[in-house]
Protein backbone atom coordinates (compact mmCIF):
# COMPACT_ATOMS: atom_id res chain seq x y z
CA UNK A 1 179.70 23.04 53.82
CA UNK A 2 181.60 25.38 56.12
CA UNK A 3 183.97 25.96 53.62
CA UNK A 4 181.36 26.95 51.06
CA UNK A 5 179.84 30.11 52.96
CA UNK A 6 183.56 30.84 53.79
CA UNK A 7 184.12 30.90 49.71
CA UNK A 8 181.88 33.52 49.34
CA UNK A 9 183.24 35.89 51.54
CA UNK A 10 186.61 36.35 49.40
CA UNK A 11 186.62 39.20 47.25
CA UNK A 12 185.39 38.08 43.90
CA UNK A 13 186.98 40.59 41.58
CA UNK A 14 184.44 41.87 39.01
CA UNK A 15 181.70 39.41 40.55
CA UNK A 16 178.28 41.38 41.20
CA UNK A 17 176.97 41.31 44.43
CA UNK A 18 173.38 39.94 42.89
CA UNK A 19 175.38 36.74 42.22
CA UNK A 20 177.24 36.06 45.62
CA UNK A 21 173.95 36.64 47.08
CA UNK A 22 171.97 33.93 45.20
CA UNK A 23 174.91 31.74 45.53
CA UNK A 24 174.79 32.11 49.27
CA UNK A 25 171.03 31.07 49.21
CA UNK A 26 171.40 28.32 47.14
CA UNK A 27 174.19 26.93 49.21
CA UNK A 28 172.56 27.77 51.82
CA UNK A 29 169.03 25.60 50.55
CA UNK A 30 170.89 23.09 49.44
CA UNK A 31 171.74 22.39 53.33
CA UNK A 32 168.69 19.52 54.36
CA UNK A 33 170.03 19.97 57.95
CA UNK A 34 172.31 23.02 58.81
CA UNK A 35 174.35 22.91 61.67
CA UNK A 36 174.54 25.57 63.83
CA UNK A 37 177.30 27.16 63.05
CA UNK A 38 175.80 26.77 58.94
CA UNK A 39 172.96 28.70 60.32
CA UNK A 40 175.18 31.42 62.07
CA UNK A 41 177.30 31.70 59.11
CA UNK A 42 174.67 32.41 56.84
CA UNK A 43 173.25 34.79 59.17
CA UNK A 44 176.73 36.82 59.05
CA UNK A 45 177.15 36.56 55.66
CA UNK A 46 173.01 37.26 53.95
CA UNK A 47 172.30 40.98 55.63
CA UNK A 48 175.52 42.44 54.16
CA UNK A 49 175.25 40.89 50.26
CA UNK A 50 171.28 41.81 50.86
CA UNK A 51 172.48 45.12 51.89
CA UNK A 52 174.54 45.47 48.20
CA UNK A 53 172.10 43.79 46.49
CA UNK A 54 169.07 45.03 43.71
CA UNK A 55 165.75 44.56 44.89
CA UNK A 56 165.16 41.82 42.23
CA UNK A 57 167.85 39.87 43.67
CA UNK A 58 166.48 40.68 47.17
CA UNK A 59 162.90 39.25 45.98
CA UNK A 60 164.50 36.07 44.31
CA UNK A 61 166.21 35.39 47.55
CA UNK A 62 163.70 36.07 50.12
CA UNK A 63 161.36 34.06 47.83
CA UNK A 64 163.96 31.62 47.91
CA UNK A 65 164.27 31.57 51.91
CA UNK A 66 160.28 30.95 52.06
CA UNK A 67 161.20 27.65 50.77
CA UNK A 68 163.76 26.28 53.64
CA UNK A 69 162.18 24.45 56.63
CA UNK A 70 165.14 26.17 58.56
CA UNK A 71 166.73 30.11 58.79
CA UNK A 72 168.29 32.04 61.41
CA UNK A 73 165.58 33.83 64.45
CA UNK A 74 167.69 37.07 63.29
CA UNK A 75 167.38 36.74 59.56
CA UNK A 76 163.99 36.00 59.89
CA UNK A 77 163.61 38.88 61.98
CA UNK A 78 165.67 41.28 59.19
CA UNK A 79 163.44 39.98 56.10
CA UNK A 80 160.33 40.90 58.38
CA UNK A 81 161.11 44.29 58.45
CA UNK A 82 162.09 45.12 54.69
CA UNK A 83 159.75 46.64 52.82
CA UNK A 84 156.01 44.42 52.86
CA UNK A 85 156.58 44.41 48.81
CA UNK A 86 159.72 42.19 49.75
CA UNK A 87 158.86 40.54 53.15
CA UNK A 88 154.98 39.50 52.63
CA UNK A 89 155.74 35.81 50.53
CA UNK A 90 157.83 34.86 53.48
CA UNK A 91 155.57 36.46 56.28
CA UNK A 92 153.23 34.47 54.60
CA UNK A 93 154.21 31.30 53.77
CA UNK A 94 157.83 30.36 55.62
CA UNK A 95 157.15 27.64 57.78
CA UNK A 96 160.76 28.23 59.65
CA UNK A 97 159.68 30.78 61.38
CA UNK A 98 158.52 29.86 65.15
CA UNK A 99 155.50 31.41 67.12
CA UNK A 100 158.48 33.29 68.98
CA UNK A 101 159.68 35.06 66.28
CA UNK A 102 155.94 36.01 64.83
CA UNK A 103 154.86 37.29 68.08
CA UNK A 104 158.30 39.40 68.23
CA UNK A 105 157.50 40.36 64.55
CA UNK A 106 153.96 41.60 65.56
CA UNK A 107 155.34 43.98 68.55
CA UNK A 108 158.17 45.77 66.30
CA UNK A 109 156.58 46.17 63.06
CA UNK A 110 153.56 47.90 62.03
CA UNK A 111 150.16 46.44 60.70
CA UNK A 112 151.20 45.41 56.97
CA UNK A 113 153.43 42.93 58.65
CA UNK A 114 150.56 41.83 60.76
CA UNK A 115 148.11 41.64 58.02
CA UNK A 116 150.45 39.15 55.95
CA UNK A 117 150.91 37.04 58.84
CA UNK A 118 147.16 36.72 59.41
CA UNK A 119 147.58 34.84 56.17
CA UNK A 120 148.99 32.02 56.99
CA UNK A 121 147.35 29.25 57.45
CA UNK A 122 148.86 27.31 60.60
CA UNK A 123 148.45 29.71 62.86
CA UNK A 124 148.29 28.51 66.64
CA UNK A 125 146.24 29.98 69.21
CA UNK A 126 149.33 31.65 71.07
CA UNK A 127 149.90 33.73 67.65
CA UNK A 128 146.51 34.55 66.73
CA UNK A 129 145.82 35.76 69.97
CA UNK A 130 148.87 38.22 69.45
CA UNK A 131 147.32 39.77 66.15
CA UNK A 132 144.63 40.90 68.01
CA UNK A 133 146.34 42.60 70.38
CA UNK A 134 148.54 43.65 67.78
CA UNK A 135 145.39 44.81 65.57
CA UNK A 136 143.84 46.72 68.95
CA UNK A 137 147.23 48.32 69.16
CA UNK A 138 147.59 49.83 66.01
CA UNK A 139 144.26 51.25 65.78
CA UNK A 140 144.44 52.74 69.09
CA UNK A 141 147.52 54.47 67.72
CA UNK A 142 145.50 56.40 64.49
CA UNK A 143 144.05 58.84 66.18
CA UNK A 144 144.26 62.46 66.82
CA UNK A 145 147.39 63.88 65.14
CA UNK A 146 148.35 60.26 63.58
CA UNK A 147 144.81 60.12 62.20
CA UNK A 148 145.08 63.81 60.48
CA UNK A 149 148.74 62.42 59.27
CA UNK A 150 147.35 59.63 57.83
CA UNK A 151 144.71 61.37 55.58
CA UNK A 152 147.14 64.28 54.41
CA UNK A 153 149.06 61.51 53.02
CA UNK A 154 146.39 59.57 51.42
CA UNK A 155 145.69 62.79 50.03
CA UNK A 156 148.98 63.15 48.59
CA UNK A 157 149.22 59.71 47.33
CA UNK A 158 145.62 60.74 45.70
CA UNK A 159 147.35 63.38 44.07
CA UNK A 160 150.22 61.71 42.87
CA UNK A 161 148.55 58.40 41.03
CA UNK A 162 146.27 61.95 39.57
CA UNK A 163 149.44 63.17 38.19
CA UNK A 164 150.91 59.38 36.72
CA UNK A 165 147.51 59.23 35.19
CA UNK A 166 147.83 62.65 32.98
CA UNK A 167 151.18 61.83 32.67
CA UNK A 168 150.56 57.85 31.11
CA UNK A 169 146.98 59.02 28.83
CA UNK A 170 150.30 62.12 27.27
CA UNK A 171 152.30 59.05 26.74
CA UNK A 172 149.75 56.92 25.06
CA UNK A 173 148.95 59.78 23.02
CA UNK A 174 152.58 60.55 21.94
CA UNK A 175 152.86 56.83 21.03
CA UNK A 176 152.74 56.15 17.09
CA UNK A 177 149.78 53.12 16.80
CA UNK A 178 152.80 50.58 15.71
CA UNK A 179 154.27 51.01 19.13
CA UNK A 180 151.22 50.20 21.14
CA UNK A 181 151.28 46.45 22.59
CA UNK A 182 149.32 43.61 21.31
CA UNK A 183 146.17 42.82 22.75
CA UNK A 184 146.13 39.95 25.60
CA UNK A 185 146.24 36.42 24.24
CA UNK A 186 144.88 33.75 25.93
CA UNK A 187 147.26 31.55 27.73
CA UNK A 188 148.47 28.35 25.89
CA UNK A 189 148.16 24.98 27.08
CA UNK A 190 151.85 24.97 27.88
CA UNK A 191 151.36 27.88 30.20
CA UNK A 192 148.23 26.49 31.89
CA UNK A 193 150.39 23.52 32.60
CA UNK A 194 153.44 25.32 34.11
CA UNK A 195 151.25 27.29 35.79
CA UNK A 196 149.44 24.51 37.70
CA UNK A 197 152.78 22.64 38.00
CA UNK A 198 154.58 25.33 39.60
CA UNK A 199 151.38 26.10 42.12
CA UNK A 200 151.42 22.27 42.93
CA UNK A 201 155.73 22.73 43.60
CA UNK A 202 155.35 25.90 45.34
CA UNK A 203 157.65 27.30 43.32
CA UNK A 204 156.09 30.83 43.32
CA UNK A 205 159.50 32.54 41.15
CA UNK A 206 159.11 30.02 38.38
CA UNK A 207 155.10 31.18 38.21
CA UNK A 208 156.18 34.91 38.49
CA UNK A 209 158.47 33.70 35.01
CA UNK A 210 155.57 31.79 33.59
CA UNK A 211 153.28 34.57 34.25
CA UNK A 212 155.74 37.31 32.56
CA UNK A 213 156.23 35.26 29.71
CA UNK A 214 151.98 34.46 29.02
CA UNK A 215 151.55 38.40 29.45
CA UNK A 216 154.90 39.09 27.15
CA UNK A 217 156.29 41.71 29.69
CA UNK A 218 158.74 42.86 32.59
CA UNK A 219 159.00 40.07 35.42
CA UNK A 220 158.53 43.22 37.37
CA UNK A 221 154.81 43.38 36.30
CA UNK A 222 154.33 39.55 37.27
CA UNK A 223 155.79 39.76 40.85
CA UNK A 224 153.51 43.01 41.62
CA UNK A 225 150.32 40.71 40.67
CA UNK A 226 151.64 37.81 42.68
CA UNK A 227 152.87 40.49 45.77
CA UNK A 228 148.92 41.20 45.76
CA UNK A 229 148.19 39.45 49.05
CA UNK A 230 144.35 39.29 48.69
CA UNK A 231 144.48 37.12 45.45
CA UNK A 232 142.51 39.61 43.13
CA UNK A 233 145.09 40.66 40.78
CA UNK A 234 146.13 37.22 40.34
CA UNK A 235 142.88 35.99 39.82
CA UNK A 236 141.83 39.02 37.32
CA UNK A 237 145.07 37.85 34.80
CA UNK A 238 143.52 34.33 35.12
CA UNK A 239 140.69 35.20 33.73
CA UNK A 240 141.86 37.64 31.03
CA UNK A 241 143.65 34.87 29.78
CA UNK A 242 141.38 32.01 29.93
CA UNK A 243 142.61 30.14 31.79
CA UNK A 244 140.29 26.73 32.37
CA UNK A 245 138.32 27.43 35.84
CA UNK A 246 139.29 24.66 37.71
CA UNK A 247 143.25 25.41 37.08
CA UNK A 248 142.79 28.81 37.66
CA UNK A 249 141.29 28.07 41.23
CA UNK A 250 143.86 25.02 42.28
CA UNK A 251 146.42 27.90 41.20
CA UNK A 252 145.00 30.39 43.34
CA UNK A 253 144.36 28.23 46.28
CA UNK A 254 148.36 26.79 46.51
CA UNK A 255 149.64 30.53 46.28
CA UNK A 256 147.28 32.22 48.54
CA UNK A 257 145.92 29.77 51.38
CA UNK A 258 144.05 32.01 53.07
CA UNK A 259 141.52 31.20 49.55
CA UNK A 260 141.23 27.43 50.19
CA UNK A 261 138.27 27.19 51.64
CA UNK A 262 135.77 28.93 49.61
CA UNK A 263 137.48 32.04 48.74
CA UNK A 264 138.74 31.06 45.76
CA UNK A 265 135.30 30.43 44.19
CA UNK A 266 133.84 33.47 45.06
CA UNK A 267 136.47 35.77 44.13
CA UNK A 268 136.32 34.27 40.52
CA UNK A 269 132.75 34.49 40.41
CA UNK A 270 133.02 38.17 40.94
CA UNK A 271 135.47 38.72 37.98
CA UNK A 272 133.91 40.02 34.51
CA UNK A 273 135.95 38.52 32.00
CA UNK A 274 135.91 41.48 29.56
CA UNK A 275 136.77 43.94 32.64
CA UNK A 276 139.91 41.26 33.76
CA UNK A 277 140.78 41.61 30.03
CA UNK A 278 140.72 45.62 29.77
CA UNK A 279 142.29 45.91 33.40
CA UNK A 280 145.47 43.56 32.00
CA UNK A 281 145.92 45.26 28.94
CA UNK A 282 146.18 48.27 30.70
CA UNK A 283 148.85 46.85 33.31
CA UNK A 284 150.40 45.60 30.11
CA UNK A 285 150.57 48.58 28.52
CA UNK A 286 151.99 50.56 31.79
CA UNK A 287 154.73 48.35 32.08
CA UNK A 288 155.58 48.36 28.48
CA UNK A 289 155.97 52.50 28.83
CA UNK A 290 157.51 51.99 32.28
CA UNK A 291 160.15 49.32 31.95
CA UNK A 292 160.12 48.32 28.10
CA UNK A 293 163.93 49.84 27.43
CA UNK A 294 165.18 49.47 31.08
CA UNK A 295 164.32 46.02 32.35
CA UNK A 296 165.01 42.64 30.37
CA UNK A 297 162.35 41.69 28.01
CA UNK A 298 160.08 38.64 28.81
CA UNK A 299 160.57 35.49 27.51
CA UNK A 300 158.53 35.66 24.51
CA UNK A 301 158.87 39.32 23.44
CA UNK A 302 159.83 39.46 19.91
CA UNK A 303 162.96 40.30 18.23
CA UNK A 304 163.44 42.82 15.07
CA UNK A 305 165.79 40.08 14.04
CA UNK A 306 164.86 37.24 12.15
CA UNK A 307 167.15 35.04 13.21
CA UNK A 308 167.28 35.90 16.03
CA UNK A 309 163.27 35.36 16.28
CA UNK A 310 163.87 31.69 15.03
CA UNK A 311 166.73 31.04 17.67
CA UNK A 312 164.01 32.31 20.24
CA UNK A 313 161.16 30.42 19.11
CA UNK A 314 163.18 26.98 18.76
CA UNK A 315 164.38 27.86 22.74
CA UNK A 316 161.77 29.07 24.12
CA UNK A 317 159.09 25.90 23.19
CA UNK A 318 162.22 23.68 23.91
CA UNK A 319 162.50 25.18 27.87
CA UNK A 320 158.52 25.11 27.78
CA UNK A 321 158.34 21.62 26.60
CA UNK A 322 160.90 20.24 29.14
CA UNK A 323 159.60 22.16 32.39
CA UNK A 324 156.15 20.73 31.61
CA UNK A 325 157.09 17.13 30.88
């Protein structure tokens, strides 16, 4: 297995980086128990490809990481402190990461890191007992100055989503009515069934794809409902598309445990289905003016070709078909 990590540190002429670094990780998973020099290897070699990597192939891989019952202290360490869009799946659900390394987490980084931690659900005493002295610590730190700091930039931020708003309601405006994106359909049975199969797997990338494909748009738009830690926008696009109650709550408890007991009941029970509807249109629409050139198309996003259409259609429901048998 040695000799595999030590593969993928030759230059690969005209081989992206994306690909060595999913290659490393799926070596790297495919390890049931890694030595210790497997785990030091990997160590050397994931920072650098992460380093040269997109940030879709850093989310596929950290994802990907949250799976293994075994990583390096340091590389835990490194994915706690990338951006809490990246890190928070792993904060929240790797169970290779030791009280050790959580309490180290919780004195050098700042309270989003905290807050996804608080999500797990086998937290020991030694570990909860550092988020509260991490959670006293941070709010002792807003005040004064910080505090003044922190409003100017929610004010900014304020301003900003202001400015995306005038600048999406031009857009829509400017867009001829043939352009404008289908209204939500309800999920099939097909995706109910992958959906609830994946949950049950814990195979939270496959539901990301599953999700991207029911809503026909950019993966992009299914990872930033599933990065929602607190289980709303999740459970909103459950609802918008109909999915049966019961599936939509085992779903929701497997992904977010912090919902099992309880939670997951009363957040549906808050949701207006006509309101979950609107709200996912409207993130459907956004991402089809935000990434509907630039980013690859979902799985079921139709083709001006015919045949092309027909090729889809036949391999599409044939993928479907076998992933839920």
């Amino acid at each position: 297995m040695a000799d595999r990590f030590r593969e993928l540190e030759r230059p690969q002429a005209g081989r992206p980086k994306d690909i060595v670094l999913m290659a490393t990780v799926s070596s790297f998973e495919s390890l049931r128990f890694p030595s210790r020099s497997d785990l030091r290897q990997f160590g050397e070699l994931f920072e650098p490809l992460y380093g040269a990597s997109t940030e879709e192939a850093r989310r596929q891989a950290v994802a990907a990481l949250s799976r293994c019952p075994q990583i390096p202290d340091e590389t835990a360490l490194f994915i706690a402190r990338q951006p809490i869009g990246i890190a928070a799946i792993f904060l929240m659900g790797s169970r290779a990461i030791p009280d050790v390394v959580l309490m180290r987490i919780l004195r050098t980084t700042g309270p989003e890191q905290a807050r996804a931690i608080g999500r797990r659900d086998d937290l020991s005493p030694a570990v909860i007992e550092a988020l509260v002295g991490s959670h006293q610590d941070h709010a002792s730190r807003r005040t004064g100055e910080d505090r003044a700091t922190a409003l100017a930039e929610a004010a900014r931020l304020e301003r900003e989503e202001d400015i995306r708003a005038e600048l999406r309601a031009l857009v829509r405006a400017a867009t001829p009515a043939a352009e404008v994106p289908v209204r939500l359909e309800p999920a099939t049975e097909t995706h109910q069934a992958l959906f609830v199969r994946f949950a049950r797997a814990g195979e939270i990338g496959m539901i990301a794809v599953t999700l991207a494909d029911a809503l026909a748009s950019s993966q992009w738009l299914s990872e930033r409902i599933l990065l929602d830690v607190s289980g709303r926008q999740l459970a909103e696009t459950l609802v918008a598309l109909a999915m049966p109650a019961q599936d939509s709550l085992f779903v929701l408890r497997k992904i977010y445990p912090h919902l099992a007991e309880g939670g997951a009941e009363t957040l549906i029970a808050s949701l207006d289905p006509a309101e979950a509807t609107l709200r996912v249109e409207s993130w459907q629409r956004a991402d089809s003016y935000t990434n509907g050139d630039g980013l690859p198309k979902a799985a079921n996003s139709q083709s001006t070709d015919a045949d092309g259409q027909d090729h889809h259609d036949r391999s599409s429901g044939d993928r479907q078909h076998r992933a839920a048998g």
